[in-house]
Protein backbone atom coordinates (compact mmCIF):
# COMPACT_ATOMS: atom_id res chain seq x y z
CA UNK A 1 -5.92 -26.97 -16.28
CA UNK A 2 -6.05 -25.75 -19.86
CA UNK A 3 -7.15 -27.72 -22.98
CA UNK A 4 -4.37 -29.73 -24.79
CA UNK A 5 -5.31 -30.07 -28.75
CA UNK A 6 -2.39 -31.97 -29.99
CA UNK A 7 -2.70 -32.40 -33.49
CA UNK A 8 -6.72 -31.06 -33.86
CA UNK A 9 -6.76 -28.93 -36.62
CA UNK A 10 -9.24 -25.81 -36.35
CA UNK A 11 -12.81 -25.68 -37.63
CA UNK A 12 -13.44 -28.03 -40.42
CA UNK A 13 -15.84 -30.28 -39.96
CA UNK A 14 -15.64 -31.77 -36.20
CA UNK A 15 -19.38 -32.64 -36.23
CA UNK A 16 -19.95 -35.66 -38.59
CA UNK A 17 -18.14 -37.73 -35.59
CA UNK A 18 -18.08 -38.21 -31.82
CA UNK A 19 -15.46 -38.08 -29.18
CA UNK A 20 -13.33 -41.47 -29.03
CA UNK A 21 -11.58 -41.54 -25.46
CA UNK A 22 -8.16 -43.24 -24.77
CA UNK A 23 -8.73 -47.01 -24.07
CA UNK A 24 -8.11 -47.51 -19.79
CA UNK A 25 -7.60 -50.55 -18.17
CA UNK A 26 -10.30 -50.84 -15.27
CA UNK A 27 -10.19 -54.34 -13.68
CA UNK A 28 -12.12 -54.09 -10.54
CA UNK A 29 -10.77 -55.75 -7.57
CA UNK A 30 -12.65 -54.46 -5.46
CA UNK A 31 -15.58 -56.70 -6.80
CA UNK A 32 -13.93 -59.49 -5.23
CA UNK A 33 -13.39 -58.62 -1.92
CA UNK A 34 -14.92 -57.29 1.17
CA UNK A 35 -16.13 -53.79 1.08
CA UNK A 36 -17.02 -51.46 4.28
CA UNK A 37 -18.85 -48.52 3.80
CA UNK A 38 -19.57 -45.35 5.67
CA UNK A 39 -15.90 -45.33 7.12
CA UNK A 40 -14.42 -42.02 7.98
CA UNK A 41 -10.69 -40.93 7.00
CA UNK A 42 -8.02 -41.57 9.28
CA UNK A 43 -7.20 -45.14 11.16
CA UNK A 44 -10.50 -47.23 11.62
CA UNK A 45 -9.91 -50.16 13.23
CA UNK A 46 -11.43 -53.45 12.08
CA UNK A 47 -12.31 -56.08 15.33
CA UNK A 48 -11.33 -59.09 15.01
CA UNK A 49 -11.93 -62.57 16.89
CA UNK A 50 -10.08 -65.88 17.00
CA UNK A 51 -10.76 -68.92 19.59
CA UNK A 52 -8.59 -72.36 20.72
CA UNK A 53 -10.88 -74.70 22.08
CA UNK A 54 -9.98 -77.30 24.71
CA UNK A 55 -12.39 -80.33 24.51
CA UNK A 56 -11.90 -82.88 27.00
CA UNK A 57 -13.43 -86.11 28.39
CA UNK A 58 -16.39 -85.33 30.47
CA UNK A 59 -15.96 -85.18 34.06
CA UNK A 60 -17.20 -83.39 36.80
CA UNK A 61 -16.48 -79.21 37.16
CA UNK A 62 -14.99 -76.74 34.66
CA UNK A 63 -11.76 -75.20 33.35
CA UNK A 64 -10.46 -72.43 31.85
CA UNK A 65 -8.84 -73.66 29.37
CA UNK A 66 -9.07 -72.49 25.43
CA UNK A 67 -9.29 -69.03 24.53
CA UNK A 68 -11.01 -66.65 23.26
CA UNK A 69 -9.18 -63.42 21.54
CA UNK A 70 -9.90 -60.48 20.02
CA UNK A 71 -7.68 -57.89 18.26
CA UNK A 72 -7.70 -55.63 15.68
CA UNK A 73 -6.02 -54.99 12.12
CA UNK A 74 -6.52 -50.72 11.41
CA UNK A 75 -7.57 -49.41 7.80
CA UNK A 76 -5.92 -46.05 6.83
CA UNK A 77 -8.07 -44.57 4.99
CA UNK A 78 -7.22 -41.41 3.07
CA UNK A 79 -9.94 -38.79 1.42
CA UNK A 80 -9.09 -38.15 -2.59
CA UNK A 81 -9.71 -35.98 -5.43
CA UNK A 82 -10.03 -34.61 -8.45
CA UNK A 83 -10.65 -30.84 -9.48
CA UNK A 84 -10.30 -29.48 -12.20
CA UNK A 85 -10.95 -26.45 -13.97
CA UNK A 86 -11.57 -26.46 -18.15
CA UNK A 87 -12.28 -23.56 -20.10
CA UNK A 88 -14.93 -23.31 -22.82
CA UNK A 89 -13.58 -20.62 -24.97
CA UNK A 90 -10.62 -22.40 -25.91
CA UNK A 91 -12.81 -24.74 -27.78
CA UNK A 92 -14.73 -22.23 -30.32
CA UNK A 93 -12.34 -22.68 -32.90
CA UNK A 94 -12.79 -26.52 -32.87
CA UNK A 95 -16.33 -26.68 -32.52
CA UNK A 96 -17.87 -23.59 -33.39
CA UNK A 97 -21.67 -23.21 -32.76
CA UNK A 98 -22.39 -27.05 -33.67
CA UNK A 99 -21.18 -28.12 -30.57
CA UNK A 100 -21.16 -24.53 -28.74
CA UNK A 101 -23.48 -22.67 -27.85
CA UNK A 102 -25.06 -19.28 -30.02
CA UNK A 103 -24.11 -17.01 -26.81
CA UNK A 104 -21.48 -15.11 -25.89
CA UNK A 105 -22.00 -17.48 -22.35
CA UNK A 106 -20.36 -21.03 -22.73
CA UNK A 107 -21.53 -22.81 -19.69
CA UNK A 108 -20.68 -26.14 -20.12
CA UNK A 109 -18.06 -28.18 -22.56
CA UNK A 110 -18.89 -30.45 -25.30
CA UNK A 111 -18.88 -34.11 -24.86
CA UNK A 112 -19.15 -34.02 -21.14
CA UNK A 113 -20.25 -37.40 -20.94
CA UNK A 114 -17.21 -38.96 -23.10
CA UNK A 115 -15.10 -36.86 -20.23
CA UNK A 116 -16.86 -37.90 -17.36
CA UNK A 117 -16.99 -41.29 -18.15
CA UNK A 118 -12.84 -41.47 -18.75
CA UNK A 119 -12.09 -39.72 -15.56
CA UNK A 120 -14.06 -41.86 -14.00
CA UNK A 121 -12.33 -45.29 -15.32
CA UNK A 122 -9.30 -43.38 -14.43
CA UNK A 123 -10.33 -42.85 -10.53
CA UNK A 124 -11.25 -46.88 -10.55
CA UNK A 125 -8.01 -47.31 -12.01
CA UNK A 126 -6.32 -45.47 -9.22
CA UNK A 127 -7.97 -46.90 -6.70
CA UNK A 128 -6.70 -50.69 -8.28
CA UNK A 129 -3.27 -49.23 -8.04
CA UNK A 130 -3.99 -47.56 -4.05
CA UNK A 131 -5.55 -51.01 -2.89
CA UNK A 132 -2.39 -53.31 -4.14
CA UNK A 133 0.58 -50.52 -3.74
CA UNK A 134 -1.05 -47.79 -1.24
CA UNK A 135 -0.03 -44.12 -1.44
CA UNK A 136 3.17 -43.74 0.69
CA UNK A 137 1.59 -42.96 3.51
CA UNK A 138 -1.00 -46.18 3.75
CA UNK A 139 0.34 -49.66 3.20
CA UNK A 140 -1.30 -51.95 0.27
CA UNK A 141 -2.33 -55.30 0.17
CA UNK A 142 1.69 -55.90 -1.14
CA UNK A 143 3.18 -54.71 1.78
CA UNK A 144 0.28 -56.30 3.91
CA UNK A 145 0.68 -59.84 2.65
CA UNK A 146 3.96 -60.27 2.77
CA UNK A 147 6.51 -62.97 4.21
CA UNK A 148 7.05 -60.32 6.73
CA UNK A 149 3.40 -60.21 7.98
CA UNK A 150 3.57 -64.19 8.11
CA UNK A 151 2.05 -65.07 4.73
CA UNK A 152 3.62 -68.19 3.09
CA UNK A 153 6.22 -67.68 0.60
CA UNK A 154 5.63 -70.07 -2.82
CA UNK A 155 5.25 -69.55 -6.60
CA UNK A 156 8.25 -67.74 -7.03
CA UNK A 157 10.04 -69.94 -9.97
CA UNK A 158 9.07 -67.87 -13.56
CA UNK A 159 6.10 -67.54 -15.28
CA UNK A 160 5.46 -69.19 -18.22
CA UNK A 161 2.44 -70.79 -20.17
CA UNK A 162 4.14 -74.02 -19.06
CA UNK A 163 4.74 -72.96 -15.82
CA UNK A 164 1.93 -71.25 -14.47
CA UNK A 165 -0.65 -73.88 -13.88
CA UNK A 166 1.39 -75.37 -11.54
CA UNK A 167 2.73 -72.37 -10.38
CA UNK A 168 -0.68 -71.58 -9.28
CA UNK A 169 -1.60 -74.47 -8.02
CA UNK A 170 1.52 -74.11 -5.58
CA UNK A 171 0.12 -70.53 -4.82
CA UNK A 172 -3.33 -72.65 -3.25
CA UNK A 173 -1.56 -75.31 -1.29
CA UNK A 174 0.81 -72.68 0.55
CA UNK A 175 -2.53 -70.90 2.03
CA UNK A 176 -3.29 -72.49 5.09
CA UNK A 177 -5.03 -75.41 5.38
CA UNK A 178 -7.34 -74.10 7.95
CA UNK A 179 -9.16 -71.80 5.04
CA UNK A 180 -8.62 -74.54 1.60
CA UNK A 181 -11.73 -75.17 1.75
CA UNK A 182 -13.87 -71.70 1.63
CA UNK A 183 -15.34 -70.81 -1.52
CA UNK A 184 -13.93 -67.12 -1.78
CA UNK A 185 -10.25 -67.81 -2.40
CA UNK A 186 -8.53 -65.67 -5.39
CA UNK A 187 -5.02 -65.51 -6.82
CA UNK A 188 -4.61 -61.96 -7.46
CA UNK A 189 -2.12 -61.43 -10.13
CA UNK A 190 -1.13 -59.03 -13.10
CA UNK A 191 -3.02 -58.59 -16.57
CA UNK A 192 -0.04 -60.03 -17.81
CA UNK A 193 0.45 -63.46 -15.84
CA UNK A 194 -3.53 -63.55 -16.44
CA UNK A 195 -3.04 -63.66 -19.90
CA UNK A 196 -0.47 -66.49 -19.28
CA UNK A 197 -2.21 -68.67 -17.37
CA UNK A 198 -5.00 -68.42 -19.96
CA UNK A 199 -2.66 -69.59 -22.59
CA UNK A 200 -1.60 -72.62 -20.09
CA UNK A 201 -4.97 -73.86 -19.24
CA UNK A 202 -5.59 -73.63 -23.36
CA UNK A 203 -2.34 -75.84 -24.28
CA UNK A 204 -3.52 -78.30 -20.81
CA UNK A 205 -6.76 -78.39 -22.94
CA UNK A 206 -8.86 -77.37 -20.03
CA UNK A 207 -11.34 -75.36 -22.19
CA UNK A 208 -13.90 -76.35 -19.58
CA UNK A 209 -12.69 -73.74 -16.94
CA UNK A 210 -14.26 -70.55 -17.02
CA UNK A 211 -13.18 -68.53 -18.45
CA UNK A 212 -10.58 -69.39 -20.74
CA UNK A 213 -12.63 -68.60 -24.37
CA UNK A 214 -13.66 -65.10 -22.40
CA UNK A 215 -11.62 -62.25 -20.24
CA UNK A 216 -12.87 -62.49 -16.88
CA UNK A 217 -12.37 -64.27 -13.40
CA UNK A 218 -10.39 -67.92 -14.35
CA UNK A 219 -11.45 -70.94 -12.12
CA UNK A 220 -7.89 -72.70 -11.46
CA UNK A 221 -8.14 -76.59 -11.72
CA UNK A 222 -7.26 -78.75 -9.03
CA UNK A 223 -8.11 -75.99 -6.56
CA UNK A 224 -10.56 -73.82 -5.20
CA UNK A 225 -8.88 -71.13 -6.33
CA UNK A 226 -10.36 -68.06 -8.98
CA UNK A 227 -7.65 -66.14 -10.42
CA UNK A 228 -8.48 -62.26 -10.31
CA UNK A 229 -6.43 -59.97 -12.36
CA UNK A 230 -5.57 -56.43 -11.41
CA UNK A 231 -4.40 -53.05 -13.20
CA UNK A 232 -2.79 -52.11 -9.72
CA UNK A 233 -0.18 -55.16 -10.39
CA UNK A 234 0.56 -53.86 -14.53
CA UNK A 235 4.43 -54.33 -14.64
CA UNK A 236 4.46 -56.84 -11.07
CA UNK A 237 5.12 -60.07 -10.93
CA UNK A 238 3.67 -60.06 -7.33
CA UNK A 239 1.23 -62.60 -6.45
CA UNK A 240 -1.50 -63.41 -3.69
CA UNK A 241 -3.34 -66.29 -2.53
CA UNK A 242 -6.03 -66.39 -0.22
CA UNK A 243 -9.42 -65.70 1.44
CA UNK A 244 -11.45 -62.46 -0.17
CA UNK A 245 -13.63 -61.74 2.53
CA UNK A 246 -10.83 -61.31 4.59
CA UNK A 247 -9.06 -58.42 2.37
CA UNK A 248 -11.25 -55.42 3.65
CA UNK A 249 -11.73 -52.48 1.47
CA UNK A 250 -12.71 -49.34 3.26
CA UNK A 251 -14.51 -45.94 1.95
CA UNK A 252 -17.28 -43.69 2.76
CA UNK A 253 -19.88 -43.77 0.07
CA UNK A 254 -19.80 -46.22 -2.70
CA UNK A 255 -21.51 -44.03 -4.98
CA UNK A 256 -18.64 -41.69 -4.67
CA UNK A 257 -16.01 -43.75 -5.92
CA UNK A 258 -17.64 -43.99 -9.38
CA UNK A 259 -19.39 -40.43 -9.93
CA UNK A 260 -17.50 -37.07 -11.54
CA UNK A 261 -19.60 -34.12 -11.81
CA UNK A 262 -19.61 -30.91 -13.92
CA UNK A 263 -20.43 -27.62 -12.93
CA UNK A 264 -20.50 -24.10 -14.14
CA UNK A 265 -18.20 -21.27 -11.78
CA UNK A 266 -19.91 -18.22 -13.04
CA UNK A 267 -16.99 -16.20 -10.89
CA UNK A 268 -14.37 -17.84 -13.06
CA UNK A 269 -16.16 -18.28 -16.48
CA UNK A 270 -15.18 -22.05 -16.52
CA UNK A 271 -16.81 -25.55 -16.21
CA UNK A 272 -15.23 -27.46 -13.45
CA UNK A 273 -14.93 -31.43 -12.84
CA UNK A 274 -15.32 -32.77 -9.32
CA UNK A 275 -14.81 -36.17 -7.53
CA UNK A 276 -14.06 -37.04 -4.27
CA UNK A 277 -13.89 -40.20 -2.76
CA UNK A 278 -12.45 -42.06 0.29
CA UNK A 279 -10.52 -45.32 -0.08
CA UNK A 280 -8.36 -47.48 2.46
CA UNK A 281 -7.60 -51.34 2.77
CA UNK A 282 -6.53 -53.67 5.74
CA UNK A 283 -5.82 -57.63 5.26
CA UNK A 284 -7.19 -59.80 8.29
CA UNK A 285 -5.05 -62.56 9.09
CA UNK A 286 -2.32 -62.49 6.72
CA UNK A 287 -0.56 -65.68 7.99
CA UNK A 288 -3.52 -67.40 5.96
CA UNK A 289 -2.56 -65.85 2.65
CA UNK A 290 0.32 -66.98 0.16
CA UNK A 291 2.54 -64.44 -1.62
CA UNK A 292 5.45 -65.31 -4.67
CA UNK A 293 7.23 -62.43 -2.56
CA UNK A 294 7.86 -60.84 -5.83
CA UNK A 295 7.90 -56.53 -6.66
């Protein structure tokens, strides 16, 4: 990968300020929900148990009645990366020796921090996008919660700030009422319909709710529900309602999935970035969830 300049003119004065990276929209999902580590790539399957049980009035001997099941929902989980190679030359006539070193040898680029620290909003931003859409070859929580899995279809009339309150409200009372009451349910929905449904709680006048004066998780009166925004859903309308713990996030280390290193190739004369990471997602129970059914 070579250096792109743009408009940078050459060797003025480049020193007096810093690098300013490109602004990158890193809601974190993955906060919210269940996380297994130490997974392998591939299908890993994910036990699950369920049980009917038959009470009776006591009398004498047993029966066999009720049941007790266990199946399993599979996470395909896929290894990622990033490499990339950068070459330190091509920035001597930007920087000269104020950011360069006084040897011929350049073995590492200026700013690596500012660098790092983008790529590395940009891999959690990818992995936003891989948990709600997948990759083409692993399904995402959109295809997994769907009417077709046996999620509940509601909230699909527009969205509005007049709207959405009750719009999300509906979202709740589709989940099933076996799960209403847990404490982990989320609406996961779009920056966008966030920002709406922060406008409708302000003209409602519920400034009590957190967090309608701030930009993080909204609680949504009259239900249990928290709405949790996502930069995997920019430009959906698609909507989900239901338990966290039961959306399962898979990978192998969590440091990887928020660490980019530099290094010098000697062999090549140029500073490389690495990351590598492993992510995958599988939804227990989907018939418990809601969806608007929306792309």
């Amino acid at each position: 990968m070579a250096f792109s300049f743009g408009n940078l003119s050459t060797y003025t004065d480049e020193f007096s300020f810093d690098l300013i990276s490109k602004a990158v929209l890193t809601t974190d999902l993955m906060e919210n929900i269940q996380v297994r580590t130490g997974l392998q790539s591939g299908t890993v399957a994910v036990n699950l148990f369920n049980a009917t049980v038959d009470v009776q009035n006591q009398t004498c001997g047993w029966t066999t009645a009720g049941t007790a099941s266990f199946n399993q929902v599979d996470i395909c989980i896929r290894d990622k990366a990033v490499k990339q190679s950068l070459c330190p030359q091509d920035l001597r006539a930007y920087w000269l020796s104020q950011r360069m070193t006084g040897g011929a040898h350049q073995e590492s680029v200026p700013f690596e921090q500012v660098i790092a620290d983008y790529y590395v909003k940009e891999i959690k931003k990818y992995n936003e996008g891989f948990l709600l859409n997948g990759d083409g070859t692993c399904n995402g929580i959109k295809t997994q919660i769907a009417t077709a899995s046996g999620s509940t279809l509601a909230g699909t009339a527009s969205w509005t700030s007049t709207t959405a309150l009750g719009l999300a409200q509906d979202m709740f009372d589709a989940i099933s009422q076996s799960v209403q009451d847990r404490e982990d349910l989320i609406l996961i929905m779009s920056p966008a319909r966030y920002n709406i449904l922060v406008r409708a709680l302000v003209a409602a006048n519920y400034f009590h709710f957190d967090s309608v004066s701030g930009n993080s998780i909204i609680d949504i009166p009259g239900t249990t529900l928290k709405a949790v925004k996502s930069s995997g859903l920019v430009g959906s309308n698609y909507m989900a309602a239901g338990p966290a713990e039961m959306i399962i996030a898979g990978t192998g280390l969590t440091d990887d999935m928020s660490s980019m290193r530099f290094f010098y190739d000697e062999g090549q004369d140029t500073v490389k970035l690495l990351a590598k990471w492993r992510i995958g997602v599988a939804v227990a129970f989907p018939d418990l969830f809601s969806t608007n059914g929306l792309a």
